[in-house]
C-alpha atoms as a PDB file:
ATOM      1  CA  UNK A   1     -23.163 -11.887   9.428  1.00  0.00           C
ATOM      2  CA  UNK A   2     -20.009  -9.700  10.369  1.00  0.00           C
ATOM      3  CA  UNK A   3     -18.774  -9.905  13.800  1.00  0.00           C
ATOM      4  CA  UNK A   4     -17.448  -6.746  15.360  1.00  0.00           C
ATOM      5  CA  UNK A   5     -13.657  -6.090  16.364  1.00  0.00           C
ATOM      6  CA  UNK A   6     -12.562  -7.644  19.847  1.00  0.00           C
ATOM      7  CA  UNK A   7     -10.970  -4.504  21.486  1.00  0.00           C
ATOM      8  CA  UNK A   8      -7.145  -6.191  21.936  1.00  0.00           C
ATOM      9  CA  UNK A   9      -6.200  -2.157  23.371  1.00  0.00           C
ATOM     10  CA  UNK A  10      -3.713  -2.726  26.206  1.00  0.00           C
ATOM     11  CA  UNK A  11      -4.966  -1.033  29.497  1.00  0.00           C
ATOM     12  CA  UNK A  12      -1.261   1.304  29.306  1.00  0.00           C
ATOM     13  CA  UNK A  13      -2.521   2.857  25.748  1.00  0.00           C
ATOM     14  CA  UNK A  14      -6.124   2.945  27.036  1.00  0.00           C
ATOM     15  CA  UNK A  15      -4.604   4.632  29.619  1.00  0.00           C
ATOM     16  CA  UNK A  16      -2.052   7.262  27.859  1.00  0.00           C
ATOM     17  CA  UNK A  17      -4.963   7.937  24.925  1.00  0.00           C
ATOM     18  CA  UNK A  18      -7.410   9.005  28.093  1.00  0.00           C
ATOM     19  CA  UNK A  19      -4.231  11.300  29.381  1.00  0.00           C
ATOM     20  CA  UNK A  20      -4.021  12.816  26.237  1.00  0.00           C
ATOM     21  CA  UNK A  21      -6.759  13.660  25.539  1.00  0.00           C
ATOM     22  CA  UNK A  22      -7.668  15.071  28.788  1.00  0.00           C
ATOM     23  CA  UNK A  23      -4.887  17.669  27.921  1.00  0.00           C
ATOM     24  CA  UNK A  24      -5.246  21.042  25.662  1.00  0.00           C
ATOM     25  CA  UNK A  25      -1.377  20.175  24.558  1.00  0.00           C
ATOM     26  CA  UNK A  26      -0.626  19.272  20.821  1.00  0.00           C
ATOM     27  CA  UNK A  27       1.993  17.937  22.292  1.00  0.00           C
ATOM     28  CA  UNK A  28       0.167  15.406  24.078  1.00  0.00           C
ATOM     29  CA  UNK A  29       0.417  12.784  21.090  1.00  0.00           C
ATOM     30  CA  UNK A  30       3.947  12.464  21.655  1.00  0.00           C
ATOM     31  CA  UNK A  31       3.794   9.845  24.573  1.00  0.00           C
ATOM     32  CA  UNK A  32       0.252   8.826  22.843  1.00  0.00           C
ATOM     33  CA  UNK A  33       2.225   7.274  20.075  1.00  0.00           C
ATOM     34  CA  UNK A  34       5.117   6.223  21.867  1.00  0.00           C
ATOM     35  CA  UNK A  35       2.955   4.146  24.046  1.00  0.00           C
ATOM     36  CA  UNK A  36       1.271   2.925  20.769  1.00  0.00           C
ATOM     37  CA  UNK A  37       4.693   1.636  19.291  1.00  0.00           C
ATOM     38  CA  UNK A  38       5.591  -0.302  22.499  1.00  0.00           C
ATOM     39  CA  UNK A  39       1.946  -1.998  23.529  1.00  0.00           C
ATOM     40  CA  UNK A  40      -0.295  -0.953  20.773  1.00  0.00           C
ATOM     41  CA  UNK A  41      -2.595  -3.791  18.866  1.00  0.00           C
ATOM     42  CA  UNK A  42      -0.051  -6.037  16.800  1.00  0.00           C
ATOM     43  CA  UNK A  43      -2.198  -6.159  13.783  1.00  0.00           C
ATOM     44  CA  UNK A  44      -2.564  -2.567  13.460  1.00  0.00           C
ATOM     45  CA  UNK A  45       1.434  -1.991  13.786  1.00  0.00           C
ATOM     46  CA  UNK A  46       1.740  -4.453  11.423  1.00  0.00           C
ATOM     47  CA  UNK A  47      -1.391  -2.931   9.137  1.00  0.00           C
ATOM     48  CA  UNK A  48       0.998   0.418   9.275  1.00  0.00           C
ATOM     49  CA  UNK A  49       4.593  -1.981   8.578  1.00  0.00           C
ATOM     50  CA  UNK A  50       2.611  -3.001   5.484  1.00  0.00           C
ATOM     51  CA  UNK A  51       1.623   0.258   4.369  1.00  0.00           C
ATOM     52  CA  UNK A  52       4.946   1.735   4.820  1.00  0.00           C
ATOM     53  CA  UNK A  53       6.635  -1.296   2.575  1.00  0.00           C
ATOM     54  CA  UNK A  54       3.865  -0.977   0.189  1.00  0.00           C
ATOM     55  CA  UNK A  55       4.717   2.952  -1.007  1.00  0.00           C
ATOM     56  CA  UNK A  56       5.500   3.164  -4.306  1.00  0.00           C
ATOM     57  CA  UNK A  57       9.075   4.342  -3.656  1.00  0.00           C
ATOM     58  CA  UNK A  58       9.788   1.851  -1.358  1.00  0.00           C
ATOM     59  CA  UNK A  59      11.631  -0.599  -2.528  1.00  0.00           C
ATOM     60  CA  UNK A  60      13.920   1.536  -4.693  1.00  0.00           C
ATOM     61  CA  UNK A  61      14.734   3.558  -1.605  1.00  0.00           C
ATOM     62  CA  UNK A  62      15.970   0.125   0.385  1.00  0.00           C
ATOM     63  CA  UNK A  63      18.203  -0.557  -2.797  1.00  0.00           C
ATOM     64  CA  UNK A  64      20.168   2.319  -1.305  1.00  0.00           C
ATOM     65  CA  UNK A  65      19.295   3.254   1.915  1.00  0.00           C
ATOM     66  CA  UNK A  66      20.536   7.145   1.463  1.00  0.00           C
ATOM     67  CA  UNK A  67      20.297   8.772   4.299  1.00  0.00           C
ATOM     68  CA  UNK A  68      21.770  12.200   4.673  1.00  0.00           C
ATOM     69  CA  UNK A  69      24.347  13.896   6.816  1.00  0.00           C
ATOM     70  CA  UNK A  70      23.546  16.414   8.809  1.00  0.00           C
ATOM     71  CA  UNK A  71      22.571  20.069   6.894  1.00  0.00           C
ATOM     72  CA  UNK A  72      25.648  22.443   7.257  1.00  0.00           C
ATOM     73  CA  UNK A  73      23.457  24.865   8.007  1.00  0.00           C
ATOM     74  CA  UNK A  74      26.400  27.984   7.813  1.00  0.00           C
ATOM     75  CA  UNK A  75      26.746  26.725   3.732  1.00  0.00           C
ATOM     76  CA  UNK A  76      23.074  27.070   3.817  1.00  0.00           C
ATOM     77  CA  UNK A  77      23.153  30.298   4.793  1.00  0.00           C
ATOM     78  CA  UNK A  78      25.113  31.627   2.036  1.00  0.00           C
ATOM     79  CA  UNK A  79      23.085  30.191  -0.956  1.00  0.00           C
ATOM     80  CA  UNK A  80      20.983  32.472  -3.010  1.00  0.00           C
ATOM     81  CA  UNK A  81      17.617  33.580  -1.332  1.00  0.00           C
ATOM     82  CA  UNK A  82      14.488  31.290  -2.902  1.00  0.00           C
ATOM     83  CA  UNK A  83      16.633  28.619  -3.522  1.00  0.00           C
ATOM     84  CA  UNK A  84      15.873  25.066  -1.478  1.00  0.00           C
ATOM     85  CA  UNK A  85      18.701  25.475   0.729  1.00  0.00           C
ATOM     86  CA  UNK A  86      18.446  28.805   1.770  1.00  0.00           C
ATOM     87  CA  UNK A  87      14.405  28.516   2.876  1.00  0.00           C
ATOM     88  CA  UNK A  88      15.387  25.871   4.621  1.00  0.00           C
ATOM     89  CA  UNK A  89      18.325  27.805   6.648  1.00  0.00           C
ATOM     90  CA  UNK A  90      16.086  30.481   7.240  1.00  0.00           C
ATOM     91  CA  UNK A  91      13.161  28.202   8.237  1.00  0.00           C
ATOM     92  CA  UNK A  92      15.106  26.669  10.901  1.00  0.00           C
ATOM     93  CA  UNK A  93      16.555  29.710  12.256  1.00  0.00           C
ATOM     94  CA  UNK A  94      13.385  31.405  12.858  1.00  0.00           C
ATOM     95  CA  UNK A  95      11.875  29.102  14.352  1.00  0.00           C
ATOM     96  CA  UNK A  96      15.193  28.126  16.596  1.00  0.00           C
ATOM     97  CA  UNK A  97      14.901  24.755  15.630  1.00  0.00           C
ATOM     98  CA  UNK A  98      18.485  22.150  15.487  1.00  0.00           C
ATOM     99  CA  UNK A  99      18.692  20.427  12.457  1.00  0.00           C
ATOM    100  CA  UNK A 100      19.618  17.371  14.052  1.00  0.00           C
ATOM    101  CA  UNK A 101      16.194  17.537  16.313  1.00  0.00           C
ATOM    102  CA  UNK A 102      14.540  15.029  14.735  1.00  0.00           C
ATOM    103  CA  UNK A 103      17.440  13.027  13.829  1.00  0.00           C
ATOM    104  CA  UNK A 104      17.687  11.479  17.151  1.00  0.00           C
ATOM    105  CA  UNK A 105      13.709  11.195  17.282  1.00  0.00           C
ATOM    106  CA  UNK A 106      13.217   7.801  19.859  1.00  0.00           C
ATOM    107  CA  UNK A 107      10.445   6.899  17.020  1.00  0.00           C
ATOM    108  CA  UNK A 108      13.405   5.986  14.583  1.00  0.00           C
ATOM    109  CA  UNK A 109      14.643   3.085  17.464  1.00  0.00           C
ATOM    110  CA  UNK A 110      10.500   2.144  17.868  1.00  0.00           C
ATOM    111  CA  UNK A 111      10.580   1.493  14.131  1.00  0.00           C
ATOM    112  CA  UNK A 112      13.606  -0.350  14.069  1.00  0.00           C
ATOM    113  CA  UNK A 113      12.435  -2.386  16.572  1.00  0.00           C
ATOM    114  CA  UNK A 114      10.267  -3.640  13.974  1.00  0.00           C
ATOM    115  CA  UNK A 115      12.508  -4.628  11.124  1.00  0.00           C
ATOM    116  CA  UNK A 116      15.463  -2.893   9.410  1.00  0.00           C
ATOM    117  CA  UNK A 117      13.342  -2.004   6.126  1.00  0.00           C
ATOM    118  CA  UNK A 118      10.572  -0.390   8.308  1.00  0.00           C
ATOM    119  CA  UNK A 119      13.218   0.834  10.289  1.00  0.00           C
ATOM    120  CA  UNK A 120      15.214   2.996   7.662  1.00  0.00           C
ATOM    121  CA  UNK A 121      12.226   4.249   6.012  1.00  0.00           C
ATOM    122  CA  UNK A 122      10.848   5.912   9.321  1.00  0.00           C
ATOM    123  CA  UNK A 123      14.377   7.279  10.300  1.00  0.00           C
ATOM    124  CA  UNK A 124      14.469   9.158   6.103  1.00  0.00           C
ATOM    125  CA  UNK A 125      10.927  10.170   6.968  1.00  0.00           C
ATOM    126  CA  UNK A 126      12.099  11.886  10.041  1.00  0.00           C
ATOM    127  CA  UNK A 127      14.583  13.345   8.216  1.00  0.00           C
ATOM    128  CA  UNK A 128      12.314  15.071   5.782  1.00  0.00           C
ATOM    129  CA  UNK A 129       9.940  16.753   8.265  1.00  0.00           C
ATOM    130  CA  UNK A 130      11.061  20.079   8.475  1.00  0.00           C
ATOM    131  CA  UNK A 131      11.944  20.133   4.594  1.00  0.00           C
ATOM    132  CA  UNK A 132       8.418  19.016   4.007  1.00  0.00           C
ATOM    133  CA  UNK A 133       7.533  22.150   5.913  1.00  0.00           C
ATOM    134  CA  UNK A 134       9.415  24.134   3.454  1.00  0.00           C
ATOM    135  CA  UNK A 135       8.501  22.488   0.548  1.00  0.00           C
ATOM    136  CA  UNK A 136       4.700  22.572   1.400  1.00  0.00           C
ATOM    137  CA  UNK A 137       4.645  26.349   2.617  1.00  0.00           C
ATOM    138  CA  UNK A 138       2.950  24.905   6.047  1.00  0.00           C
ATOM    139  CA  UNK A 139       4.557  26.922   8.815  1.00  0.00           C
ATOM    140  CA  UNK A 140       5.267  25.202  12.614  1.00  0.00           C
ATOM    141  CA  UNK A 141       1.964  27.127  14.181  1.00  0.00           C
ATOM    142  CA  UNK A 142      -0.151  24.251  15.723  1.00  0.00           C
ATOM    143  CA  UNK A 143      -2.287  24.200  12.311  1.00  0.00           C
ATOM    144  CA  UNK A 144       0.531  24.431  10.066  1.00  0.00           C
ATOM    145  CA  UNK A 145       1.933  20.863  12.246  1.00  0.00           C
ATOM    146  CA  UNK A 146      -1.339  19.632  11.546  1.00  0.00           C
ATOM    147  CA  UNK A 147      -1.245  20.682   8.040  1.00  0.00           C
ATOM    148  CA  UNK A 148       2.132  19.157   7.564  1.00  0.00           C
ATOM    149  CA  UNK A 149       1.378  15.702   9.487  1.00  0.00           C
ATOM    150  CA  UNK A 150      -1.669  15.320   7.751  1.00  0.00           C
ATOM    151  CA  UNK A 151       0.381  16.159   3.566  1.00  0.00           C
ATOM    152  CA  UNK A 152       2.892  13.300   5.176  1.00  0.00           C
ATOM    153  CA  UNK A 153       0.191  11.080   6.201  1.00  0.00           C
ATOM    154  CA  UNK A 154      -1.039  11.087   2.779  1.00  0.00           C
ATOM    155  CA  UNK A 155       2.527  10.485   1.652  1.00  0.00           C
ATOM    156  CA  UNK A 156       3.137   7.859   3.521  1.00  0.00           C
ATOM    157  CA  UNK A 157       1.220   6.758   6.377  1.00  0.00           C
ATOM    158  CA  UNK A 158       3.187   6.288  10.030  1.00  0.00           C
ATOM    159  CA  UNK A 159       1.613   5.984  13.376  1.00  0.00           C
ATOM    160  CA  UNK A 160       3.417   8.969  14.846  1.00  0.00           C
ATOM    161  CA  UNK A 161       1.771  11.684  12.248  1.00  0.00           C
ATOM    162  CA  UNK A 162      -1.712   9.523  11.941  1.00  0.00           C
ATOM    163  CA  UNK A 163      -2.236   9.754  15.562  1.00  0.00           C
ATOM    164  CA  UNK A 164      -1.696  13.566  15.729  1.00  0.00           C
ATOM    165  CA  UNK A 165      -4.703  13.874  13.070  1.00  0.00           C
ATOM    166  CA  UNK A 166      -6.656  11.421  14.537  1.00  0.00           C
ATOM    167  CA  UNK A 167      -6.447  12.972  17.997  1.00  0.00           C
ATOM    168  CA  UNK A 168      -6.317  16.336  17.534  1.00  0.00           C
ATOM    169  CA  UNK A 169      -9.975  17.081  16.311  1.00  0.00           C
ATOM    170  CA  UNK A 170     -11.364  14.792  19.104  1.00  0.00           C
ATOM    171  CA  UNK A 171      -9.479  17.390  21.925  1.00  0.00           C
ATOM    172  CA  UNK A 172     -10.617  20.548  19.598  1.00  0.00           C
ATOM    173  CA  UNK A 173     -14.129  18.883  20.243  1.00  0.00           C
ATOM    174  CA  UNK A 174     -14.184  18.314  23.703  1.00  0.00           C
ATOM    175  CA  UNK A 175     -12.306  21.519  24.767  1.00  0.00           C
ATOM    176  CA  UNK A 176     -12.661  23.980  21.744  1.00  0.00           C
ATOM    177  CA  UNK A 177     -15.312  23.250  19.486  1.00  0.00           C
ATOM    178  CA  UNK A 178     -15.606  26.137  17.617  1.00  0.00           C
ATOM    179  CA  UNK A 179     -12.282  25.509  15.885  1.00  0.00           C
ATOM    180  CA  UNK A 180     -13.511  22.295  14.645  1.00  0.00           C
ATOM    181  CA  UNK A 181     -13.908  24.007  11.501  1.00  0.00           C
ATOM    182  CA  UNK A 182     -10.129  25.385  11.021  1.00  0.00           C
ATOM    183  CA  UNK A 183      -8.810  22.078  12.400  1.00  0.00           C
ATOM    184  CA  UNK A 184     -10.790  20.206   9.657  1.00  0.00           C
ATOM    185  CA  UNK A 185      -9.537  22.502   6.841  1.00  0.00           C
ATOM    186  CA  UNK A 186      -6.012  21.955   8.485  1.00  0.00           C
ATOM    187  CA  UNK A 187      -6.066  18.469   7.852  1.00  0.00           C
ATOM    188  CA  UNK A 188      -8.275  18.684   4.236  1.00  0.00           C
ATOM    189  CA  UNK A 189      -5.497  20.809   3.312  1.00  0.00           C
ATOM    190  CA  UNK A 190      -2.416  18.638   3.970  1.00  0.00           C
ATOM    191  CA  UNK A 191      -4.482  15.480   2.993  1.00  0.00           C
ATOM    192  CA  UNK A 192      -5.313  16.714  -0.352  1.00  0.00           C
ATOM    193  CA  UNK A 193      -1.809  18.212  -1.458  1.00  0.00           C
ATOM    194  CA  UNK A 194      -0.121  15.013   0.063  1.00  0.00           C
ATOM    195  CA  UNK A 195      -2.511  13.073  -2.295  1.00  0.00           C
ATOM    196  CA  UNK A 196      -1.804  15.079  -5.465  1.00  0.00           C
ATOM    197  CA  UNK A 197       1.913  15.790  -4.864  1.00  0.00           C
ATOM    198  CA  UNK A 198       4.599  13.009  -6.534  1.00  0.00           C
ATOM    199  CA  UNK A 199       5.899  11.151  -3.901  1.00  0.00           C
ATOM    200  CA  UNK A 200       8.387  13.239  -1.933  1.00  0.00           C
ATOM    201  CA  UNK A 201      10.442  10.557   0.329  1.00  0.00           C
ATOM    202  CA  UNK A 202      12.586   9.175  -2.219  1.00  0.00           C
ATOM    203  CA  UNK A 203      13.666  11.995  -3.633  1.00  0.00           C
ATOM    204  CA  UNK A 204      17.214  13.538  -2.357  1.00  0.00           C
ATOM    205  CA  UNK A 205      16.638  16.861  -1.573  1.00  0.00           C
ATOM    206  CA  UNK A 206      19.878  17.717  -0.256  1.00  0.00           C
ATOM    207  CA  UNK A 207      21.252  17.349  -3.530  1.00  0.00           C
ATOM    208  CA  UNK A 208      18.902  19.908  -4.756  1.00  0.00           C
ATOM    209  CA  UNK A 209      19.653  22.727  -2.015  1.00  0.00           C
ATOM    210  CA  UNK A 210      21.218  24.985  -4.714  1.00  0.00           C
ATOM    211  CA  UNK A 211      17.794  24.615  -6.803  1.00  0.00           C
ATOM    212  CA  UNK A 212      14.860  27.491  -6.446  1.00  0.00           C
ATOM    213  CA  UNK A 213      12.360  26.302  -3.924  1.00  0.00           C
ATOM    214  CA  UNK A 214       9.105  27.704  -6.234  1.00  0.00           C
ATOM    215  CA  UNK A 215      11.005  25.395  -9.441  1.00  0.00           C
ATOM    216  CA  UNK A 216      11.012  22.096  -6.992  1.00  0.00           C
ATOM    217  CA  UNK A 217       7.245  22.858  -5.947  1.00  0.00           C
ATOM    218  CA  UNK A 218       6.288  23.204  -9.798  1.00  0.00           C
ATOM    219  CA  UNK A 219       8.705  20.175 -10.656  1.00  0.00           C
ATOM    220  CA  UNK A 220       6.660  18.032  -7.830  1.00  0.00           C
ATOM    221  CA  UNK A 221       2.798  19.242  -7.913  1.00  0.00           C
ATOM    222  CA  UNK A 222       3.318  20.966  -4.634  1.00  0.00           C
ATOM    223  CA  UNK A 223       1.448  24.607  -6.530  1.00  0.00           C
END
């Protein structure tokens, strides 16, 4: 006879998850999963350590441990239009974003609280973000972030990004439930292509910035 799960939730996440999801804010996951990575249940941080170690381009990308300086973004800006580099320029400029944002994401430290090798593969993930935007086509409207976190959960699965899609449909149905049905797609969408894409976080796409954008998409099942 199973035996169901002792709830091990400290009262400060029980806490934060109620906050969030008393708010309409996407945003609200933020401190959600912060609070996770400090107090959450050790066997599910540990369940997500082991998932992130266990991605098929894990352990060549420890070998290495590339991690990329930050995008000149003014070199960027004079590359050919379709290429990698340019979409990516012109992504971040319309949408005002600094490409050293999510750089200095406090997630990177929460990870490396956890081991070096954990560590470095969540600080290259955060790296990759906004190019996953551009390589997917998802823009930064709240379903194209849901569209995107849910493509990189299927990639590789993180707390940060899992607890945005696991959130997000329970607020849509307790404040909006009429957009269950976009929200749903949203995620279907992102889940799907993450699934059938070749694994993106190895690769070193700032090496590739002179390449055309729709040649990288064909080249990596992102059509």
């Amino acid at each position: 006879m199973s035996h169901p799960i002792s709830p091990k939730l400290d009262p400060e996440l029980i806490s934060e998850l109620l906050t969030s999801l008393a708010s309409w804010d996407p945003r609200a996951s933020v401190p959600l999963a912060h609070t996770f990575m400090r107090v959450g249940d050790e066997d599910a941080l540990k369940a997500f350590d082991e998932m992130a170690l266990a991605s098929p381009v894990a352990d060549a990308m420890l070998k290495d441990r590339y991690l990329s300086p930050t995008p000149d973004v003014s070199y960027l800006s004079n590359l050919p239009d379709g290429t990698l580099g340019k979409e990516f320029e012109r992504y971040l400029t319309s949408n005002q974003l600094d490409a050293n944002l999510l750089r200095e994401s406090a997630f990177i430290e929460a990870h490396q609280k956890r081991g070096d090798d954990v560590g470095y593969l969540a600080e290259r993930g955060f790296q990759l973000h906004d190019l996953f935007h551009v390589l997917t086509g998802y823009d930064t409207t709240p379903l194209g972030e849901v569209r995107v976190v849910s493509f990189t959960v299927a990639q590789a699965p993180a707390p940060y990004p899992a607890m945005i899609i696991a959130s997000r449909p329970l607020q849509i149905l307790l404040y909006r439930p009429q957009l269950l049905p976009f929200i749903m797609d949203a995620i279907t969408a992102g889940w799907m292509l993450g699934r059938k894409a070749k694994p993106l976080l190895a690769v070193r796409w700032e090496e590739y910035w002179e390449r055309p954008l729709t040649q990288l998409r064909e080249d990596y099942d992102l059509l």
